[in-house]
C-alpha atoms as a PDB file:
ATOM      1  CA  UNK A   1      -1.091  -9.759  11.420  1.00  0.00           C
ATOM      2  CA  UNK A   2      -4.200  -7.393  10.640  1.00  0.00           C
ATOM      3  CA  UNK A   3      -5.003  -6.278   7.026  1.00  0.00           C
ATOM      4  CA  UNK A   4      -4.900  -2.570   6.118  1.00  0.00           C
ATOM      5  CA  UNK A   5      -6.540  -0.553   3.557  1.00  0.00           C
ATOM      6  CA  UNK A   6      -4.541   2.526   2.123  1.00  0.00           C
ATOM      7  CA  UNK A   7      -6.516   5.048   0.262  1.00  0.00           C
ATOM      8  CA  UNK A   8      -4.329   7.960  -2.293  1.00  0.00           C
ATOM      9  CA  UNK A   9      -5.637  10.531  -4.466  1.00  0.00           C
ATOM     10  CA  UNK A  10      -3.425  10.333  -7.704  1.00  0.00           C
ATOM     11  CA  UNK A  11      -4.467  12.869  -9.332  1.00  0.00           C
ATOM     12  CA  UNK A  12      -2.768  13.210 -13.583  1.00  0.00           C
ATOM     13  CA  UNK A  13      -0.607  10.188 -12.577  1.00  0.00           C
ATOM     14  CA  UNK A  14       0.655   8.091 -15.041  1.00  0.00           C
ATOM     15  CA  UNK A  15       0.800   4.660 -15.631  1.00  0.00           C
ATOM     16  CA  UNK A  16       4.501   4.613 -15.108  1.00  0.00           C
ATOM     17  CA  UNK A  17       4.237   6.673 -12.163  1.00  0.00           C
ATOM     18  CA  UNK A  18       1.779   4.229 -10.911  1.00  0.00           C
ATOM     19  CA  UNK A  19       4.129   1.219 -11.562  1.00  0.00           C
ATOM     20  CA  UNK A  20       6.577   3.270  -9.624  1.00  0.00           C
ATOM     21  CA  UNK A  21       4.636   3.803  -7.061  1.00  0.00           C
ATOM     22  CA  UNK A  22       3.905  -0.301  -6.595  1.00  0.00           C
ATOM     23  CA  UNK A  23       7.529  -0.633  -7.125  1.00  0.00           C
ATOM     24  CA  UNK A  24       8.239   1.406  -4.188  1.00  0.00           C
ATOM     25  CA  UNK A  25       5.768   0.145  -1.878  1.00  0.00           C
ATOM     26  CA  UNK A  26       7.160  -3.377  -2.889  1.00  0.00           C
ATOM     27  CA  UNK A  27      10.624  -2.656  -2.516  1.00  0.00           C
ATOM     28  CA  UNK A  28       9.938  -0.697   1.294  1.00  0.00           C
ATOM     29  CA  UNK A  29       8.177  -3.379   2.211  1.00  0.00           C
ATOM     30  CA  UNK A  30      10.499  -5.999   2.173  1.00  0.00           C
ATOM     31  CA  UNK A  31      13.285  -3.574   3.286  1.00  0.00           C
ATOM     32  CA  UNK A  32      11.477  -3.575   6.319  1.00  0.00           C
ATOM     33  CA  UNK A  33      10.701  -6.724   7.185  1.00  0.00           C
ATOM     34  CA  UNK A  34      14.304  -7.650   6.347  1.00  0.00           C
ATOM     35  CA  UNK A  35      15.391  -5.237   9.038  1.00  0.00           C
ATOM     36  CA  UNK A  36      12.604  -7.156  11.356  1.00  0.00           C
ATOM     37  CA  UNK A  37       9.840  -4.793  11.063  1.00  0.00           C
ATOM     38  CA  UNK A  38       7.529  -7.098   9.208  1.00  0.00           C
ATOM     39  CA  UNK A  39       5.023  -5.784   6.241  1.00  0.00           C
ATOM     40  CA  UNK A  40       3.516  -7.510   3.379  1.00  0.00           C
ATOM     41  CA  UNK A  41       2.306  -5.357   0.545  1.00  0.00           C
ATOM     42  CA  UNK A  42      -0.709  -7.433  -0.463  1.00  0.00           C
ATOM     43  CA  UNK A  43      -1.973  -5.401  -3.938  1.00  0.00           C
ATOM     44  CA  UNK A  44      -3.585  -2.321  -5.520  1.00  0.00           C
ATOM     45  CA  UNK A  45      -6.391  -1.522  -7.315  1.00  0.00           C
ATOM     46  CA  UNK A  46      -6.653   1.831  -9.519  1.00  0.00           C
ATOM     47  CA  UNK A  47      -9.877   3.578 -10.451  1.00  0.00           C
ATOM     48  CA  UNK A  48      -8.706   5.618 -13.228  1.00  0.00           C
ATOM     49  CA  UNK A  49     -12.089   7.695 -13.504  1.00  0.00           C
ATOM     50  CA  UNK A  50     -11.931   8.782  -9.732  1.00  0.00           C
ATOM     51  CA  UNK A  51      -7.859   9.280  -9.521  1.00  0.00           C
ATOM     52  CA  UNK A  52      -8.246   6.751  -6.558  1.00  0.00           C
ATOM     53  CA  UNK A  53      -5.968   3.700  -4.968  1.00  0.00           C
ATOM     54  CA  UNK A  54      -6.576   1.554  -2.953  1.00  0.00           C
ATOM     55  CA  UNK A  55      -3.794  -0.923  -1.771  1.00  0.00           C
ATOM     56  CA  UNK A  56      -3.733  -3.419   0.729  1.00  0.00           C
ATOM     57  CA  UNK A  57      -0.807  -4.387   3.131  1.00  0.00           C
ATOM     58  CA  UNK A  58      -0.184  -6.416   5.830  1.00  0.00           C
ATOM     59  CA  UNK A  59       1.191  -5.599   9.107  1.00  0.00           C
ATOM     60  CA  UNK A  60       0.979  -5.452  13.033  1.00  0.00           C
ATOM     61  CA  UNK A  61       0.240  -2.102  13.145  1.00  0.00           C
ATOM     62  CA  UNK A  62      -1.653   0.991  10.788  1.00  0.00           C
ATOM     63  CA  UNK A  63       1.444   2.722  12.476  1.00  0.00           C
ATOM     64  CA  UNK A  64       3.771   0.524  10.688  1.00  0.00           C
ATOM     65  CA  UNK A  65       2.031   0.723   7.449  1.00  0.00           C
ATOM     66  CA  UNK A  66       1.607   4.387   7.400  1.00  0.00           C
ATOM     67  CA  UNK A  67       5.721   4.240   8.071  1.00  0.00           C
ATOM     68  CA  UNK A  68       6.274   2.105   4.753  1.00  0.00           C
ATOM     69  CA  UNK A  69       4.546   4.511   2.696  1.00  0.00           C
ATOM     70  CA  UNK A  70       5.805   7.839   4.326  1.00  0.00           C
ATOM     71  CA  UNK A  71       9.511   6.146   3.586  1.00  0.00           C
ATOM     72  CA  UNK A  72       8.363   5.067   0.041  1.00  0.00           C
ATOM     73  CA  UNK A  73       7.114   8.642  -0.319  1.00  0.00           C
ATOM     74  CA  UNK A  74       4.003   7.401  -1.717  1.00  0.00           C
ATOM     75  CA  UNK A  75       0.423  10.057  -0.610  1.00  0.00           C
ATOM     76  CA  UNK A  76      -2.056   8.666   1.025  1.00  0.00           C
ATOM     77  CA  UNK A  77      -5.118   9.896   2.580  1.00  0.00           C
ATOM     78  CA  UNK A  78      -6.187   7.392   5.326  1.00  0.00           C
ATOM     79  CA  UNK A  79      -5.087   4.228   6.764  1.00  0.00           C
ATOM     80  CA  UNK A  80      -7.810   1.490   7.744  1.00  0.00           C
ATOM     81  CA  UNK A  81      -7.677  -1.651   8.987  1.00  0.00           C
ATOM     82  CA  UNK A  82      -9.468  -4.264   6.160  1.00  0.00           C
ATOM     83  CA  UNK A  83     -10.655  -7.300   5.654  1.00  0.00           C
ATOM     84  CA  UNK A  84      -9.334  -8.902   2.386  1.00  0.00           C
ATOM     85  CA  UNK A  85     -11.601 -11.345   1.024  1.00  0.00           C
ATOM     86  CA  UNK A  86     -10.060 -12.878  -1.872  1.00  0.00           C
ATOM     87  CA  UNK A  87     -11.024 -17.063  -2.363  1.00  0.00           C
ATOM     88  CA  UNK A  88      -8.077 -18.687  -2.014  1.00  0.00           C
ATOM     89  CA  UNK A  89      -9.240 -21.472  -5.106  1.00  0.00           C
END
């Protein structure tokens, strides 16, 4: 499965309103892959000074990520597909 990249402006969110949010795209996820529609929320990472998120997930499909986060109700600007580099030591 591919690696995508979805970018939200969060504008005066909170911190708890941010933990929601992760909560939600967490708790989607795995709702859907239960139901056999794999997806694999990765992580997020906040800039607070910009309003922006970025989280990763990953999935067969931009399609099936963009469906996770319409269902989690969570905005979102674009959809890419990513390359997540993070060592594994």
């Amino acid at each position: 499965m591919a690696v995508y990249m979805v970018e939200r402006e969060l504008p005066g969110i909170t911190l708890e309103q941010l933990g929601g949010a992760q909560r939600a795209a967490i708790e989607t996820s795995h709702r859907f892959s239960d139901e056999g529609k794999p997806v694999r929320y990765i992580r997020s990472t906040y800039v607070p000074g910009e309003a922006k998120c970025m989280c990763l997930f990953e999935a067969p499909s931009a399609q099936r990520v963009k469906e996770v986060n319409e269902a989690a109700q969570i905005p979102f600007s674009r959809i890419v597909e990513a390359l997540d580099l993070t060592p594994n030591a």
